[in-house]
C-alpha atoms as a PDB file:
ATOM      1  CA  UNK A   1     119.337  97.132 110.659  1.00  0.00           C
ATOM      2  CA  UNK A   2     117.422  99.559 108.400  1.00  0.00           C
ATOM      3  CA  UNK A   3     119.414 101.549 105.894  1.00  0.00           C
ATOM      4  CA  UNK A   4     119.011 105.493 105.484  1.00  0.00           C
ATOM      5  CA  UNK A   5     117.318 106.804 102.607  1.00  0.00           C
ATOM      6  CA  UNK A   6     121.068 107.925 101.616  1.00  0.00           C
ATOM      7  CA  UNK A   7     122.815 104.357 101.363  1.00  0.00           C
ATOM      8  CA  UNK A   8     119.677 102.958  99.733  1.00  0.00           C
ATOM      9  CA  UNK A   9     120.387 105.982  96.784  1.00  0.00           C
ATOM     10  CA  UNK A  10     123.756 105.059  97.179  1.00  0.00           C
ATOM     11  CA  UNK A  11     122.995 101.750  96.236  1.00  0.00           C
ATOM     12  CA  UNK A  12     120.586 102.943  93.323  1.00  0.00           C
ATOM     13  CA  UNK A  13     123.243 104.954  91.484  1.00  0.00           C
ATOM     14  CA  UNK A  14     125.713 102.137  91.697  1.00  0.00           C
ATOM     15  CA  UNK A  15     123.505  99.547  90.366  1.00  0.00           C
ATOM     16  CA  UNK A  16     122.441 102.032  87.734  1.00  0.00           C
ATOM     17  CA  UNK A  17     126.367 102.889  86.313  1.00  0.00           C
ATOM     18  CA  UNK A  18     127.192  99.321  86.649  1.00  0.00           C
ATOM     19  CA  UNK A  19     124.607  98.532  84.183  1.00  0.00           C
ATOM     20  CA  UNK A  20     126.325 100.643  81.679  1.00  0.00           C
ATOM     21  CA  UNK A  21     128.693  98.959  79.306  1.00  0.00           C
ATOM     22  CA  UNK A  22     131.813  99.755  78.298  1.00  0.00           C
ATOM     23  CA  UNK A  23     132.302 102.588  81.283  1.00  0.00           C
ATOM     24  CA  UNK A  24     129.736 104.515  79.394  1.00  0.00           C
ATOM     25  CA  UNK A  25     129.477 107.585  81.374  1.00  0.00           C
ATOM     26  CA  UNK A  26     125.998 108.424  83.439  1.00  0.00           C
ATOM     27  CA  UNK A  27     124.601 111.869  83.970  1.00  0.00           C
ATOM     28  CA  UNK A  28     123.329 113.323  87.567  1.00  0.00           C
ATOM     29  CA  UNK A  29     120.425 113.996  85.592  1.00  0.00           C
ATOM     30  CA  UNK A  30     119.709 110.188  83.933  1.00  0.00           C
ATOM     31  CA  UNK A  31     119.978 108.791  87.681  1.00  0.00           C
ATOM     32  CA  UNK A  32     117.756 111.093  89.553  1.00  0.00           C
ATOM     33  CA  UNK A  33     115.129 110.862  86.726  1.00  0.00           C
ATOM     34  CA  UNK A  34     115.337 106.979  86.345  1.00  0.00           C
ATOM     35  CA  UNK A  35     114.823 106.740  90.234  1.00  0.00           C
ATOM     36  CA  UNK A  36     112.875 110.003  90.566  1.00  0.00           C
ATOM     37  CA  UNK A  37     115.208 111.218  93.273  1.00  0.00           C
ATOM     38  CA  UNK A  38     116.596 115.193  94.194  1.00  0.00           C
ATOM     39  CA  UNK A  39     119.359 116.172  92.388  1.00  0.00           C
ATOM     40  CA  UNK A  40     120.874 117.656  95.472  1.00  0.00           C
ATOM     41  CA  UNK A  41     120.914 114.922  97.484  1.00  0.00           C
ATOM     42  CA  UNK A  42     122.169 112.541  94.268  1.00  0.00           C
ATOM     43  CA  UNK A  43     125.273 114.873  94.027  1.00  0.00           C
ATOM     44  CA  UNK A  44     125.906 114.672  97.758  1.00  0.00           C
ATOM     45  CA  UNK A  45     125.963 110.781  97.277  1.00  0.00           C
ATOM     46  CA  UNK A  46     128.034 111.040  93.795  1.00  0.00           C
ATOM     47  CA  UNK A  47     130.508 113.221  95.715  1.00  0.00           C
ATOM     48  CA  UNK A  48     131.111 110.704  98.485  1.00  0.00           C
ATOM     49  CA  UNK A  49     130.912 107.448  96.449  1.00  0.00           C
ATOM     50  CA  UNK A  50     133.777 110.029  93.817  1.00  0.00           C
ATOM     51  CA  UNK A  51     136.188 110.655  97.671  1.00  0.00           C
ATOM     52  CA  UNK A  52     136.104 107.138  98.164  1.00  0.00           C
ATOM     53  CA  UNK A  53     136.858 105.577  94.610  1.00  0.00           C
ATOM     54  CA  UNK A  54     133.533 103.912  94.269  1.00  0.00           C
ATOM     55  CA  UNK A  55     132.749 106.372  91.567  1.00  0.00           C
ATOM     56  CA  UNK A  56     134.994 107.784  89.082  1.00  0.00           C
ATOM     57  CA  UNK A  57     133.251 111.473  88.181  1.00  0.00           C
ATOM     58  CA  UNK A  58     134.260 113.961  85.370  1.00  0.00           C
ATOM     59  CA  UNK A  59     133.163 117.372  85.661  1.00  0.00           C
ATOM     60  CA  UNK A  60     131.477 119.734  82.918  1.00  0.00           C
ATOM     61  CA  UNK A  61     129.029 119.530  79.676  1.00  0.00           C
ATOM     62  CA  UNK A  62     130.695 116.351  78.597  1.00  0.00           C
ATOM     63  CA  UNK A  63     131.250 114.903  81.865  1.00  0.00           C
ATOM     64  CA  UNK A  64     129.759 112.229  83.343  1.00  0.00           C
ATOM     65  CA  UNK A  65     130.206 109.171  86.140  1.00  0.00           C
ATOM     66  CA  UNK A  66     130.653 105.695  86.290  1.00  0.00           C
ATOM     67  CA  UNK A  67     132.391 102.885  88.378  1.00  0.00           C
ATOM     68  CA  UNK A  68     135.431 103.817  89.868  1.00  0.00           C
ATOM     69  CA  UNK A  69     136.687 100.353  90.121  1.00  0.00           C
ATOM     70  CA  UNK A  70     134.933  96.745  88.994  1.00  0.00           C
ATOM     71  CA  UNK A  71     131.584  95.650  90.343  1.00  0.00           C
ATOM     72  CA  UNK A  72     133.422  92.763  91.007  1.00  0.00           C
ATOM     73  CA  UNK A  73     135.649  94.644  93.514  1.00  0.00           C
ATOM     74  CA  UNK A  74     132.626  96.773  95.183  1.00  0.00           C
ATOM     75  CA  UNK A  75     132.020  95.086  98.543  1.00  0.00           C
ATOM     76  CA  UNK A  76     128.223  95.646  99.406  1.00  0.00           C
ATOM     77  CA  UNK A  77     129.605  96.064 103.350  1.00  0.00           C
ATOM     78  CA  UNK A  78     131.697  98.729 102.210  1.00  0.00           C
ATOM     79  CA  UNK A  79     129.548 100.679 100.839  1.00  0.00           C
ATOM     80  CA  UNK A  80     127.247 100.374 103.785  1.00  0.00           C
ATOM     81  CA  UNK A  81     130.097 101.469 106.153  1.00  0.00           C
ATOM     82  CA  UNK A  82     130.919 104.633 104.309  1.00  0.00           C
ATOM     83  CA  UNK A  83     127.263 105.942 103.759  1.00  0.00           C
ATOM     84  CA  UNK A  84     125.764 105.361 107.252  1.00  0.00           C
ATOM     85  CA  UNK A  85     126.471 107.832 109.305  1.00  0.00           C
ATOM     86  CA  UNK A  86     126.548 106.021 112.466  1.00  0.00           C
ATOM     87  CA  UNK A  87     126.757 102.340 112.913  1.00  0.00           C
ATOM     88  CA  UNK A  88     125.925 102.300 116.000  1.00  0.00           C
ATOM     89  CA  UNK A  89     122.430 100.058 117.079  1.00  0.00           C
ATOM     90  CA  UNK A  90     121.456 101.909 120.317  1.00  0.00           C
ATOM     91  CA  UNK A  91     122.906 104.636 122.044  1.00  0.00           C
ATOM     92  CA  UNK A  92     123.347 104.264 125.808  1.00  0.00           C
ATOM     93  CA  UNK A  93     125.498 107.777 126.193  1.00  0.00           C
ATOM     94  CA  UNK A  94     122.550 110.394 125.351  1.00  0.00           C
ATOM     95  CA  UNK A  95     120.747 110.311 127.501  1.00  0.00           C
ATOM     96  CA  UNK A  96     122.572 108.693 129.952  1.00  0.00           C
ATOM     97  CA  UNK A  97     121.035 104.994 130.580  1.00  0.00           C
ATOM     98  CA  UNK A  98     121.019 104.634 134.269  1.00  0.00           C
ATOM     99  CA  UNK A  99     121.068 100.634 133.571  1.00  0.00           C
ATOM    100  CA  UNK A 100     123.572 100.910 131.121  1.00  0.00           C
ATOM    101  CA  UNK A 101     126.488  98.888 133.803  1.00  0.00           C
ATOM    102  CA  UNK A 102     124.717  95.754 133.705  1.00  0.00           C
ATOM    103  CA  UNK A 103     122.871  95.945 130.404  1.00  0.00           C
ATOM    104  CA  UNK A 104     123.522  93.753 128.249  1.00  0.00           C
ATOM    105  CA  UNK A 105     121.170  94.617 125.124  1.00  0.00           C
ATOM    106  CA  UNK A 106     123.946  96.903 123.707  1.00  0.00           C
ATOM    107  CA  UNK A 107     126.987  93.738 123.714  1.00  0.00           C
ATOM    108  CA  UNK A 108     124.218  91.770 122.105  1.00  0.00           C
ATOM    109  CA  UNK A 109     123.192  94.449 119.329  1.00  0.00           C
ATOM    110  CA  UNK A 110     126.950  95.052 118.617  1.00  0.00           C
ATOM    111  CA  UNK A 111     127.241  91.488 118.138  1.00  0.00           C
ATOM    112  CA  UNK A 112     124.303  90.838 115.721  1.00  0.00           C
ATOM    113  CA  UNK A 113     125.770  93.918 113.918  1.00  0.00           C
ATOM    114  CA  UNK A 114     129.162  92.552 113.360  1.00  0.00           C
ATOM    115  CA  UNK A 115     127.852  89.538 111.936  1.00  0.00           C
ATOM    116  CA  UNK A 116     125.464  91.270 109.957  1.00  0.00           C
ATOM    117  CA  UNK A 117     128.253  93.459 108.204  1.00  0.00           C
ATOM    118  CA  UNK A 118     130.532  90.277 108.089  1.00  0.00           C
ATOM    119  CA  UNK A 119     128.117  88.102 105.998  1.00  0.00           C
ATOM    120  CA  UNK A 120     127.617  91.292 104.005  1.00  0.00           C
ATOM    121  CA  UNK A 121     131.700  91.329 103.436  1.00  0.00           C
ATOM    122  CA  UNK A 122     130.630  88.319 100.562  1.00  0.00           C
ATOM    123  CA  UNK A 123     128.985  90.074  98.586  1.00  0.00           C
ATOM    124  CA  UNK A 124     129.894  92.245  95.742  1.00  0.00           C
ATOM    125  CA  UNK A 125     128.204  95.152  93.995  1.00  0.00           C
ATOM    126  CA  UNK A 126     128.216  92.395  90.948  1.00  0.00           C
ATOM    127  CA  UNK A 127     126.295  89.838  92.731  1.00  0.00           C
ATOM    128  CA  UNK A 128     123.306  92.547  92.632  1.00  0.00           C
ATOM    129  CA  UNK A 129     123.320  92.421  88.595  1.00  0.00           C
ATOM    130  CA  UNK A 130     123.958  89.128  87.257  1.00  0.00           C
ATOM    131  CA  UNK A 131     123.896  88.677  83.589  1.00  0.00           C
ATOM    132  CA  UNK A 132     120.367  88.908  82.265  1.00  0.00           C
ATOM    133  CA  UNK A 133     118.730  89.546  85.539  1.00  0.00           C
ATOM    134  CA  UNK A 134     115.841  91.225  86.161  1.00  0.00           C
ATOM    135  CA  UNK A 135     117.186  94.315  87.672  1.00  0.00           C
ATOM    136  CA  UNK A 136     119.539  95.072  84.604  1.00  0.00           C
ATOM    137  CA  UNK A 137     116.623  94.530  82.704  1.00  0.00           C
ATOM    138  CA  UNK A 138     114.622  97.252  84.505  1.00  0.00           C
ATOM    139  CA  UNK A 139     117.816  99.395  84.588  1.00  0.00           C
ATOM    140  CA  UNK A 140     118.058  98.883  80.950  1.00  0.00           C
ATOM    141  CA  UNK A 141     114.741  99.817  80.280  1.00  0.00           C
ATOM    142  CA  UNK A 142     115.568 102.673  82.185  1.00  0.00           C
ATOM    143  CA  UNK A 143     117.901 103.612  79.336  1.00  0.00           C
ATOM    144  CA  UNK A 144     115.601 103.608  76.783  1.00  0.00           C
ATOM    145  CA  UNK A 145     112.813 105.703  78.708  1.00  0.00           C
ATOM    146  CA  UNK A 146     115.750 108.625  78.938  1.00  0.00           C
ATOM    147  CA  UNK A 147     116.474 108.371  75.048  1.00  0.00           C
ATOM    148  CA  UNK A 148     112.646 108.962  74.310  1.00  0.00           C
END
């Protein structure tokens, strides 16, 4: 399964607020530069990660966002379940597949899917950022880049 551009941002702007310490607060602006990403589409994201508690977001100049809840807590299926839009791997409805009664490709699909999202359930948006790993590292260095 291949994941849309918008849970792989998704995924970016979580890593990169998790990183923060302290519940520091991140800025729309620090996210799509650090990942060179549209501001549009980051605030579409922001807003549905914000609905769903992933994110807690505070409007205005001294606003900001950050986790909504512990990394700890952020299941990596989850997240993946709320940003695709359809989690379905084949469509036999439009068009119409005229095999589709004895077909058996879409049984097996849903099948690989469901354990796909199941060994995802393990995981947690902290497993992604251990301690001293390289991607806080980069994230960090992210940081500094946006205070110079």
């Amino acid at each position: 399964m291949k994941l849309t551009k918008h849970t792989d941002y998704a995924f970016r702007v979580l890593l990169y607020v998790a990183v923060k310490k302290d519940n520091e607060l991140s800025t729309i602006k620090e996210v799509t530069q650090a990942f060179d990403m549209s501001r549009d589409h980051v605030m579409k994201i922001v807003q549905k990660l914000s609905k769903a508690g992933f994110i807690y977001a505070i409007r205005g100049k001294q606003g900001g966002i950050r986790l909504g809840q512990p990394a700890e807590e952020i299941i990596i299926a989850d997240i993946i379940k709320l940003m695709e839009a359809t989690l379905m791997p084949v469509n036999c409805e439009q068009p119409m597949c005229s095999i589709k009664q004895g077909c058996k490709l879409a049984d097996i699909l849903f099948e690989a899917q469901d354990k796909y999202l199941s060994h995802l359930k393990q995981y947690t948006l902290a497993d992604l950022i251990p301690e001293n790993s390289q991607t806080v590292q980069l994230i960090n260095s992210m940081f500094l880049k946006e205070l110079t």
